[in-house]
N, C-alpha and C. Protein backbone atom coordinates (compact mmCIF):
# COMPACT_ATOMS: atom_id res chain seq x y z
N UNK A 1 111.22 86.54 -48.40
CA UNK A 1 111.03 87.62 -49.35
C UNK A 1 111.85 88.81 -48.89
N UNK A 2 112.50 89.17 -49.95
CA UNK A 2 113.46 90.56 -49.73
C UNK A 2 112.02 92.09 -49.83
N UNK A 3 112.44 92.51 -48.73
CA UNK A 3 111.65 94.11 -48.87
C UNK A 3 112.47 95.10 -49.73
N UNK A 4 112.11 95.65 -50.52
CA UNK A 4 112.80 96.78 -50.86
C UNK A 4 112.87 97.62 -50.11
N UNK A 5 113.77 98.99 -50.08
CA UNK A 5 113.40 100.41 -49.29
C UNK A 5 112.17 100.87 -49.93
N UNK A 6 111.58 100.34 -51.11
CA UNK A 6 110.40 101.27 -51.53
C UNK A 6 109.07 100.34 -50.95
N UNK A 7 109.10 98.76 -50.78
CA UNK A 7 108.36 98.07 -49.93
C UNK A 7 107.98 98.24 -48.81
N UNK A 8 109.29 98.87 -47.94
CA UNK A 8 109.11 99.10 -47.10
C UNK A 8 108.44 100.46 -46.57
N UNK A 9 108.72 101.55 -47.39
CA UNK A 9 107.99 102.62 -46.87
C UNK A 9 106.76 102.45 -47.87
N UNK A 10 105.63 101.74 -48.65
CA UNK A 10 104.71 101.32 -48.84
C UNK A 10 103.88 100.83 -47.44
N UNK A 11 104.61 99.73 -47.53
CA UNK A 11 104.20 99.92 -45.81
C UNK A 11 104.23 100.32 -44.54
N UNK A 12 105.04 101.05 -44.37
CA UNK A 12 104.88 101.92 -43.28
C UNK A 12 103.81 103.30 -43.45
N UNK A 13 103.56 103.62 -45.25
CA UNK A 13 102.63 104.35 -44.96
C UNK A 13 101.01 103.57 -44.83
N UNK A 14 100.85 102.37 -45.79
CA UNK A 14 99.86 101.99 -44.73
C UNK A 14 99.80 101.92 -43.42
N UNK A 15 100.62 101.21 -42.85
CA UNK A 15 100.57 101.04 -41.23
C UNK A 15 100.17 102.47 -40.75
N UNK A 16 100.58 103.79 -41.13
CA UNK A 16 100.04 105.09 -40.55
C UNK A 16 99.16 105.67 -41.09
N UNK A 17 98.28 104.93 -42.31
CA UNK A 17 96.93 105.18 -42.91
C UNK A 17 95.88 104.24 -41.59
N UNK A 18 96.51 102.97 -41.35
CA UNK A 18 95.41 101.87 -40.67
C UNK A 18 95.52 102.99 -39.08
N UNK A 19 96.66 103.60 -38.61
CA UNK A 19 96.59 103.88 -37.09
C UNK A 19 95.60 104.93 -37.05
N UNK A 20 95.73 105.95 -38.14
CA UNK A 20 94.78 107.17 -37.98
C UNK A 20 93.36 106.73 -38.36
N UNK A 21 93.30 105.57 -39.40
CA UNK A 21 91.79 105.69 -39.01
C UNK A 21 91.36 105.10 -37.47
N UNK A 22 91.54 104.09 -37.28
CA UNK A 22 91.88 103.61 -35.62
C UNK A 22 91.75 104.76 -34.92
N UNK A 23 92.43 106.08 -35.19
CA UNK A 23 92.28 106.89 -34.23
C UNK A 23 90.60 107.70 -34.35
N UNK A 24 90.21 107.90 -35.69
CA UNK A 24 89.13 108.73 -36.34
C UNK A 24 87.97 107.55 -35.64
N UNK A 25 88.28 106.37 -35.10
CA UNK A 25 86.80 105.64 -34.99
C UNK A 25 86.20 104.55 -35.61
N UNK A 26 87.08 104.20 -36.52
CA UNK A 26 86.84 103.07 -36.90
C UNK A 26 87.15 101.86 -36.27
N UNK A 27 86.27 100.71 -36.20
CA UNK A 27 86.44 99.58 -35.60
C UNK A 27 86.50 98.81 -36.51
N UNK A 28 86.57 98.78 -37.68
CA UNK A 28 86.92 97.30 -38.90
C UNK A 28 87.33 98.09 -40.06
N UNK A 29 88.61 97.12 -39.95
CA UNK A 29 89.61 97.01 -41.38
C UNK A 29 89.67 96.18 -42.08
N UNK A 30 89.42 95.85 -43.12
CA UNK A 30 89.81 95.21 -43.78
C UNK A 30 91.05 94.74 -45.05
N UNK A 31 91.65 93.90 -45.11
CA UNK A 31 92.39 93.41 -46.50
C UNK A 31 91.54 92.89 -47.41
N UNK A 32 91.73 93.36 -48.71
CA UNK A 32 91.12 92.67 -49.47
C UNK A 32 92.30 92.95 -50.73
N UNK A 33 92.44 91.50 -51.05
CA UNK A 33 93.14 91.17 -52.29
C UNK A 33 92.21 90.56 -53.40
N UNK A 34 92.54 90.93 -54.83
CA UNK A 34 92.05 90.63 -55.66
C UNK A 34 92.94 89.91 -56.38
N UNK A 35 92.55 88.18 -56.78
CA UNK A 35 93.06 86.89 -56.94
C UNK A 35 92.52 86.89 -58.47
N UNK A 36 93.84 86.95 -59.25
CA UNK A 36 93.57 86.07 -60.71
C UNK A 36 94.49 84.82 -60.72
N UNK A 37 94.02 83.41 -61.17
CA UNK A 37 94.54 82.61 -61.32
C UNK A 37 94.14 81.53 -62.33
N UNK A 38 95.06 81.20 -63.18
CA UNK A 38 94.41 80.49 -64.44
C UNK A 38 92.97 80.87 -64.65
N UNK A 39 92.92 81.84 -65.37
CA UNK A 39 91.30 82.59 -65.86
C UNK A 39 90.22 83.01 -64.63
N UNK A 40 90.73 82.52 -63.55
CA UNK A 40 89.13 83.04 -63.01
C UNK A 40 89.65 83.90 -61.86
N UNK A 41 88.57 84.79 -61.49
CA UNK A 41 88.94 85.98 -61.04
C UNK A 41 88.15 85.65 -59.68
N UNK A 42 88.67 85.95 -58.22
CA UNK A 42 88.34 86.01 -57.00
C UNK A 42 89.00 86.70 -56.19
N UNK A 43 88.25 87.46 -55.29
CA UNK A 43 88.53 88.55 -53.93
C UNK A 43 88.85 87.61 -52.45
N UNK A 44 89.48 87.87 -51.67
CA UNK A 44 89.65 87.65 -50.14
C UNK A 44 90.03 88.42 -49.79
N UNK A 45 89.12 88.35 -48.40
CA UNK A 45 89.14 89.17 -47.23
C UNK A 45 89.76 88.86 -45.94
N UNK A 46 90.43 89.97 -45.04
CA UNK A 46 90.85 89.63 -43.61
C UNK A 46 90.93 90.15 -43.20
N UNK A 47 89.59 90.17 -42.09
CA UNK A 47 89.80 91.70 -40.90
C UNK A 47 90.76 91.64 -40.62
N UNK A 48 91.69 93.06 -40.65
CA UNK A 48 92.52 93.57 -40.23
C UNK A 48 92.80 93.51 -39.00
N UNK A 49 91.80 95.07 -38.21
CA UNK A 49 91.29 95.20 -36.99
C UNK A 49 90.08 95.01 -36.82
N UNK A 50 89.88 94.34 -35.72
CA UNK A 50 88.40 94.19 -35.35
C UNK A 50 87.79 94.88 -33.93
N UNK A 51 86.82 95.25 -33.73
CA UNK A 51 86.06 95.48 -32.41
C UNK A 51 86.80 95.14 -31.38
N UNK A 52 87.69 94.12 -31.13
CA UNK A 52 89.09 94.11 -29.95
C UNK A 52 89.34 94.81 -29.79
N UNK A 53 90.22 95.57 -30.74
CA UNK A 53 90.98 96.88 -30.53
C UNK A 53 90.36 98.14 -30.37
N UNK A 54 89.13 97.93 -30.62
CA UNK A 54 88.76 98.90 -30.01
C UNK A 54 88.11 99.51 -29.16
N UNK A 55 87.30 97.91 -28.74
CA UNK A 55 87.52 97.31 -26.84
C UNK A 55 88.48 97.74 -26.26
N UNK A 56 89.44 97.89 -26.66
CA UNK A 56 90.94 97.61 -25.90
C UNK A 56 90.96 99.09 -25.85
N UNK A 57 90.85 100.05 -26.68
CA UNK A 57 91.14 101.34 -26.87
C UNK A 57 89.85 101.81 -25.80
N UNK A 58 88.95 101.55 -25.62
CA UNK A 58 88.11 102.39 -25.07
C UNK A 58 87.96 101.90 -23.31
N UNK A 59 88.87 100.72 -23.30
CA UNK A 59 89.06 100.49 -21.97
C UNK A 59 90.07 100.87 -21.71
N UNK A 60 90.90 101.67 -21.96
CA UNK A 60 92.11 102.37 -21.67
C UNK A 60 91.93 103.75 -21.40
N UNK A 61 90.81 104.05 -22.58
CA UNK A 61 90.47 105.39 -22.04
C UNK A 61 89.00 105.71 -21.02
N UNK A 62 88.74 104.19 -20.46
CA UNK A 62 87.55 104.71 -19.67
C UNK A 62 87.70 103.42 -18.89
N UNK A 63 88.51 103.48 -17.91
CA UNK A 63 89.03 102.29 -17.02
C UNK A 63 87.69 101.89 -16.10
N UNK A 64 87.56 100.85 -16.13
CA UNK A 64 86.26 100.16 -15.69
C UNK A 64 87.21 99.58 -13.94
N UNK A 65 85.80 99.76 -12.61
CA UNK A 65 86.78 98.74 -11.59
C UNK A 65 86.67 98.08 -11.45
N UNK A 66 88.01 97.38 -10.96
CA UNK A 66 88.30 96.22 -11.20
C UNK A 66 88.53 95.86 -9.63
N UNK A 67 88.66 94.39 -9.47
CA UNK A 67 88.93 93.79 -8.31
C UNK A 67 90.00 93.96 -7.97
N UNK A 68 90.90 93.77 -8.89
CA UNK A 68 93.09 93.63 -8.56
C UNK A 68 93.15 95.25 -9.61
N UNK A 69 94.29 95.88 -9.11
CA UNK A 69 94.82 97.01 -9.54
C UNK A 69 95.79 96.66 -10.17
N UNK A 70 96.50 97.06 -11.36
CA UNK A 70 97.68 96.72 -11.89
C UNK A 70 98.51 97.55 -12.24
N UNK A 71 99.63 98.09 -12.57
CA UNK A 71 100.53 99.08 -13.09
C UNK A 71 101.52 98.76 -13.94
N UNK A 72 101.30 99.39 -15.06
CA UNK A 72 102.35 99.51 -15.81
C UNK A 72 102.86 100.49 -16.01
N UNK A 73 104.16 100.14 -16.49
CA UNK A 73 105.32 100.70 -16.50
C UNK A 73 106.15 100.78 -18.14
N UNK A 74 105.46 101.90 -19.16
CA UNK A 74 104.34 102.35 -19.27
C UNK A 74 103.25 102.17 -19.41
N UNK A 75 103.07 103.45 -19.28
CA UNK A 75 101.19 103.13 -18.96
C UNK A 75 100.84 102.67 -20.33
N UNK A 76 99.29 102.31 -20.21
CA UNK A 76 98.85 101.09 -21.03
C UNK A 76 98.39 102.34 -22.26
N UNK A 77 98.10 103.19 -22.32
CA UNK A 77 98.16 104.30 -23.57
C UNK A 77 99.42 103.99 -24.47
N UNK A 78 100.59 104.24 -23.68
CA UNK A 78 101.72 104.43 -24.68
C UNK A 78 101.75 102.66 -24.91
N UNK A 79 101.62 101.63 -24.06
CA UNK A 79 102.01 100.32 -24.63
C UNK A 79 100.91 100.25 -25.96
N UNK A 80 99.74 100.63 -25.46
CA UNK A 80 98.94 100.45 -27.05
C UNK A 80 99.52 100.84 -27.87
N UNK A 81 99.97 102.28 -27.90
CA UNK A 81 100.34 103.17 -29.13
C UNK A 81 101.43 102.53 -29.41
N UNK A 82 102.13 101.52 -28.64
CA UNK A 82 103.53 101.54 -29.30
C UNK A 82 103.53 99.94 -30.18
N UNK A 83 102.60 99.14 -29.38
CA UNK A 83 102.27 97.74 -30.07
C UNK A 83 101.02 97.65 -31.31
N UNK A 84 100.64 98.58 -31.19
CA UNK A 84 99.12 98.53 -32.17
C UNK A 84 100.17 98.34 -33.63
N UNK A 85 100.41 99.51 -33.92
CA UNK A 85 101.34 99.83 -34.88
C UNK A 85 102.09 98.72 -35.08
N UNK A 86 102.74 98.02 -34.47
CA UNK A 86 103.69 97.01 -35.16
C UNK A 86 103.08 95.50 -35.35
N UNK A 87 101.84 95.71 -34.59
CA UNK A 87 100.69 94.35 -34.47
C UNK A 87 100.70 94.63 -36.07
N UNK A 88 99.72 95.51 -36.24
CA UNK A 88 99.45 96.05 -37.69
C UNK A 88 100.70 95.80 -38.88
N UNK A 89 101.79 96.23 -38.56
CA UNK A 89 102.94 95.85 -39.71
C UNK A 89 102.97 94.64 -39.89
N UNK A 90 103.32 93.72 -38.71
CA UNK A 90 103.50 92.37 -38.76
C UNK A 90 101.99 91.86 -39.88
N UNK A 91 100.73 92.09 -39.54
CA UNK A 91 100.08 91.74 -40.38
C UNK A 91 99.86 92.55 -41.74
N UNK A 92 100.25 93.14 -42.22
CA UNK A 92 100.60 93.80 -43.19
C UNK A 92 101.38 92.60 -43.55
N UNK A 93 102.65 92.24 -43.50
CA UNK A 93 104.12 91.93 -44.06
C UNK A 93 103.24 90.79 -44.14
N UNK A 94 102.88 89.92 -43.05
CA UNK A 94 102.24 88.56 -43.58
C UNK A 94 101.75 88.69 -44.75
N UNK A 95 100.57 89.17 -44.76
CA UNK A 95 99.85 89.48 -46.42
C UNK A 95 100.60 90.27 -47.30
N UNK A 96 101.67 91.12 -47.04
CA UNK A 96 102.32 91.06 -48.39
C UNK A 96 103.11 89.37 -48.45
N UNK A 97 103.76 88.97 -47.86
CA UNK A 97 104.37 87.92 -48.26
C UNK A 97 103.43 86.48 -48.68
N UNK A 98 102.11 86.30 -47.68
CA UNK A 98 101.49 85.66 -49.09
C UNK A 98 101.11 86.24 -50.37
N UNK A 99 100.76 86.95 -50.63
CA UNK A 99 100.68 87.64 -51.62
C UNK A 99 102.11 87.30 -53.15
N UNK A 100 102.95 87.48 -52.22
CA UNK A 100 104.20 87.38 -52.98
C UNK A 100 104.50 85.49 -53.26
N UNK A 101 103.62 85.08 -52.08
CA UNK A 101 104.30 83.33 -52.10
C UNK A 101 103.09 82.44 -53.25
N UNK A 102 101.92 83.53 -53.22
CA UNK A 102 100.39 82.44 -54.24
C UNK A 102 100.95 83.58 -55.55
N UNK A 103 101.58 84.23 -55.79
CA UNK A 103 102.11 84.58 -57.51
C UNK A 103 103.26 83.72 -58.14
N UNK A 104 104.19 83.44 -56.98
CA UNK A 104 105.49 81.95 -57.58
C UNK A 104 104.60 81.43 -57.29
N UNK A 105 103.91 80.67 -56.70
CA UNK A 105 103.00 79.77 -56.93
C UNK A 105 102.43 79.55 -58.45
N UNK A 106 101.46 80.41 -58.67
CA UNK A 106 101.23 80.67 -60.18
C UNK A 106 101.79 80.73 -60.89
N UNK A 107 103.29 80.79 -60.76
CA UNK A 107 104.23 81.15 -62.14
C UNK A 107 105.07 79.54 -62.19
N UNK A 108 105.02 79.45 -60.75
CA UNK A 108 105.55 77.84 -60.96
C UNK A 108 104.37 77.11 -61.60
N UNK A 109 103.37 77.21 -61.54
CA UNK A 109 102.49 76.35 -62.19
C UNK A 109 102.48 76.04 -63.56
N UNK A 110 102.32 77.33 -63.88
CA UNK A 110 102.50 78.08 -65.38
C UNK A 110 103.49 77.78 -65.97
N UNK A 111 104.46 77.77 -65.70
CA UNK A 111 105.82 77.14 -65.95
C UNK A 111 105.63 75.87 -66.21
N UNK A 112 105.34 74.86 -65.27
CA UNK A 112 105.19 73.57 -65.75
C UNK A 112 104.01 73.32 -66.83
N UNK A 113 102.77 74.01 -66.49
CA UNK A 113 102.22 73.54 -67.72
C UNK A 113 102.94 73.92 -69.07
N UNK A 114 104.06 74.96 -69.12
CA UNK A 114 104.32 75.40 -70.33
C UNK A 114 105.03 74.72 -70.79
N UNK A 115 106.01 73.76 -69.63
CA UNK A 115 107.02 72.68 -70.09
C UNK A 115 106.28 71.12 -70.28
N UNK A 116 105.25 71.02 -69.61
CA UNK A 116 104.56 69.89 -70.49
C UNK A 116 103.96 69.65 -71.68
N UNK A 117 103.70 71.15 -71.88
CA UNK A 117 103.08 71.43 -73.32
C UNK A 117 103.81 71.21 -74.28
N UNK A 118 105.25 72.01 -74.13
CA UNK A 118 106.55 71.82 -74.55
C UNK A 118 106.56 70.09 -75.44
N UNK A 119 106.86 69.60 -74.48
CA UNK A 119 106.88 68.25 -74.07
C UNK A 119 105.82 67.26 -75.48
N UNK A 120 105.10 67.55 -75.25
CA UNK A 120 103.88 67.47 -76.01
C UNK A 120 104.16 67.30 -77.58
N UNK A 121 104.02 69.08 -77.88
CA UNK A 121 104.37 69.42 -78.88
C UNK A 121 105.81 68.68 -79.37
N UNK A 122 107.02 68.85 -78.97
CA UNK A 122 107.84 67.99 -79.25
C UNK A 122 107.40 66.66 -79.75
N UNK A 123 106.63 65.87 -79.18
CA UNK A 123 106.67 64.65 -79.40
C UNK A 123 105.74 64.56 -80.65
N UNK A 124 105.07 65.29 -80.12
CA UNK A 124 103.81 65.40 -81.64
C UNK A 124 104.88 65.21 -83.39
N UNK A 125 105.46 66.42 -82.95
CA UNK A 125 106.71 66.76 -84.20
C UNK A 125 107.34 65.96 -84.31
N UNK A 126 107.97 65.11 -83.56
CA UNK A 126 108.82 64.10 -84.05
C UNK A 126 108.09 63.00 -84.46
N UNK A 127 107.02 62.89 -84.25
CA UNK A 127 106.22 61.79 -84.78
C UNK A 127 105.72 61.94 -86.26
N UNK A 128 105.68 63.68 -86.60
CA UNK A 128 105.06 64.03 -88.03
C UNK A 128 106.47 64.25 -88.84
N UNK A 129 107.84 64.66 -87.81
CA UNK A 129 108.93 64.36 -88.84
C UNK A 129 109.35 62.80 -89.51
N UNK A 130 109.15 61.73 -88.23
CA UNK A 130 109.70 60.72 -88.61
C UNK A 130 108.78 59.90 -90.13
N UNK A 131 107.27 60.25 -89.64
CA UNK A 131 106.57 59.96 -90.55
C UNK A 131 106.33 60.19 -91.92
N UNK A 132 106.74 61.60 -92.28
CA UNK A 132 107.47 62.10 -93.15
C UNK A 132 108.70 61.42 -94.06
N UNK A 133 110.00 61.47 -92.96
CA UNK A 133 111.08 60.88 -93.49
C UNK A 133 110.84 59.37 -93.99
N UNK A 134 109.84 58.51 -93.18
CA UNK A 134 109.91 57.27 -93.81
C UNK A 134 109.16 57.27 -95.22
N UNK A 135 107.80 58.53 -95.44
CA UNK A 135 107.15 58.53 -96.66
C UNK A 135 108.31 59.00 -97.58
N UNK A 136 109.23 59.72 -97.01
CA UNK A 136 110.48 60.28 -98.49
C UNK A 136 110.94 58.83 -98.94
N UNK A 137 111.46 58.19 -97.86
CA UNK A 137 112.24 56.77 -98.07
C UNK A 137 111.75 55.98 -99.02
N UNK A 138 110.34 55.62 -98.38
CA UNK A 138 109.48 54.66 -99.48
C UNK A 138 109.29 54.92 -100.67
N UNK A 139 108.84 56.36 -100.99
CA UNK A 139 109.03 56.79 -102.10
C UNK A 139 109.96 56.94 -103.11
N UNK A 140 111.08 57.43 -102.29
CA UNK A 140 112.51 56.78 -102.97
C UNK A 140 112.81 55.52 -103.40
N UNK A 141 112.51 54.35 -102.46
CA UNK A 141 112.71 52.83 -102.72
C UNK A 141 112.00 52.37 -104.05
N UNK A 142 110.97 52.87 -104.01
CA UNK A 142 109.52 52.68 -104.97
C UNK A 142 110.28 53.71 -106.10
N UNK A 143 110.73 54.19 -106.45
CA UNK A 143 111.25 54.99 -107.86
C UNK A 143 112.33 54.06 -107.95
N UNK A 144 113.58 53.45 -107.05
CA UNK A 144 114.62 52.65 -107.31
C UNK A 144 114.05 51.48 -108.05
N UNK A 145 112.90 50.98 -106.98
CA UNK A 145 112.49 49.98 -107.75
C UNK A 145 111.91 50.20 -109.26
N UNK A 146 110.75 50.66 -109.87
CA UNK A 146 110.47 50.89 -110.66
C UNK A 146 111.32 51.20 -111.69
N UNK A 147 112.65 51.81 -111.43
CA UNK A 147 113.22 52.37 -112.15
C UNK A 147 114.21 51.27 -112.72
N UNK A 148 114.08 50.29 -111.54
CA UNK A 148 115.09 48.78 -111.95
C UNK A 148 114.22 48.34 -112.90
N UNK A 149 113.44 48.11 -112.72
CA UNK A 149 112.10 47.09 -112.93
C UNK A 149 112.24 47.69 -114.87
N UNK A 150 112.06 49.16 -114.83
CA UNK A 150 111.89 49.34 -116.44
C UNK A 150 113.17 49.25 -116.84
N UNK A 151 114.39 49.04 -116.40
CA UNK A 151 115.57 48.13 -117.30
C UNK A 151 115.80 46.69 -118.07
């Protein structure tokens, strides 16, 4: 799937709607898409972020001890801040791109039923033209005849 420049900053302002609430305290995000498909109407859901992250966030800011010491290079603040955010895009882009892959889905469907229908109808018609043309015929034959017949 091609992003537009306007796709793309769609999502990047989610991605900096999902970080600030993350920052305000929230521990669950959710996606929720709303699914029409051949007449019937259904929602799905997918935590976003869950209680991990914000495990992860509150053990960063309140380091528990540990047996082994470790260091990074950067520190584990800026690696969050710098991976959260693109964790988040990446799942963003996934769900836009299913999103984008179950609508050709639907249109390919749609499509074929419209060309079987097609299909259908055609045959129907040629069956009520031919039936037709042979009632002109007979009818014709049947006046030839008759028409011999009263000579």
């Amino acid at each position: 799937m091609e992003m537009t420049k306007e796709d793309q900053e769609s999502q990047q302002e989610l991605v900096t709607f999902v970080v600030q609430q993350l920052q305000e305290g929230k521990e669950k995000l959710e996606i929720v898409a709303r699914i029409r498909e051949m007449g019937r109407d259904w929602a799905e859901s997918e935590e976003l972020v869950d209680s991990v992250y914000a495990g992860v966030a509150q053990a960063v800011a309140e380091p528990a001890q540990a047996s082994a010491i470790y260091e990074y290079e950067p520190n584990e603040e800026e690696i969050l801040a710098r991976l959260l955010p693109r964790n988040l895009a990446v799942q963003i882009y996934r769900a836009l791109l299913e999103s984008s892959a179950s609508e050709q889905a639907a249109r390919m469907t749609a499509m074929d039923n419209a060309t079987r229908n097609a299909g259908d109808m055609i045959d129907k018609l040629s069956l009520l033209y031919n039936r037709s043309r042979q009632a002109a015929i007979t009818t014709e034959l049947t006046e030839i005849v008759t028409g011999a017949e009263a000579l």
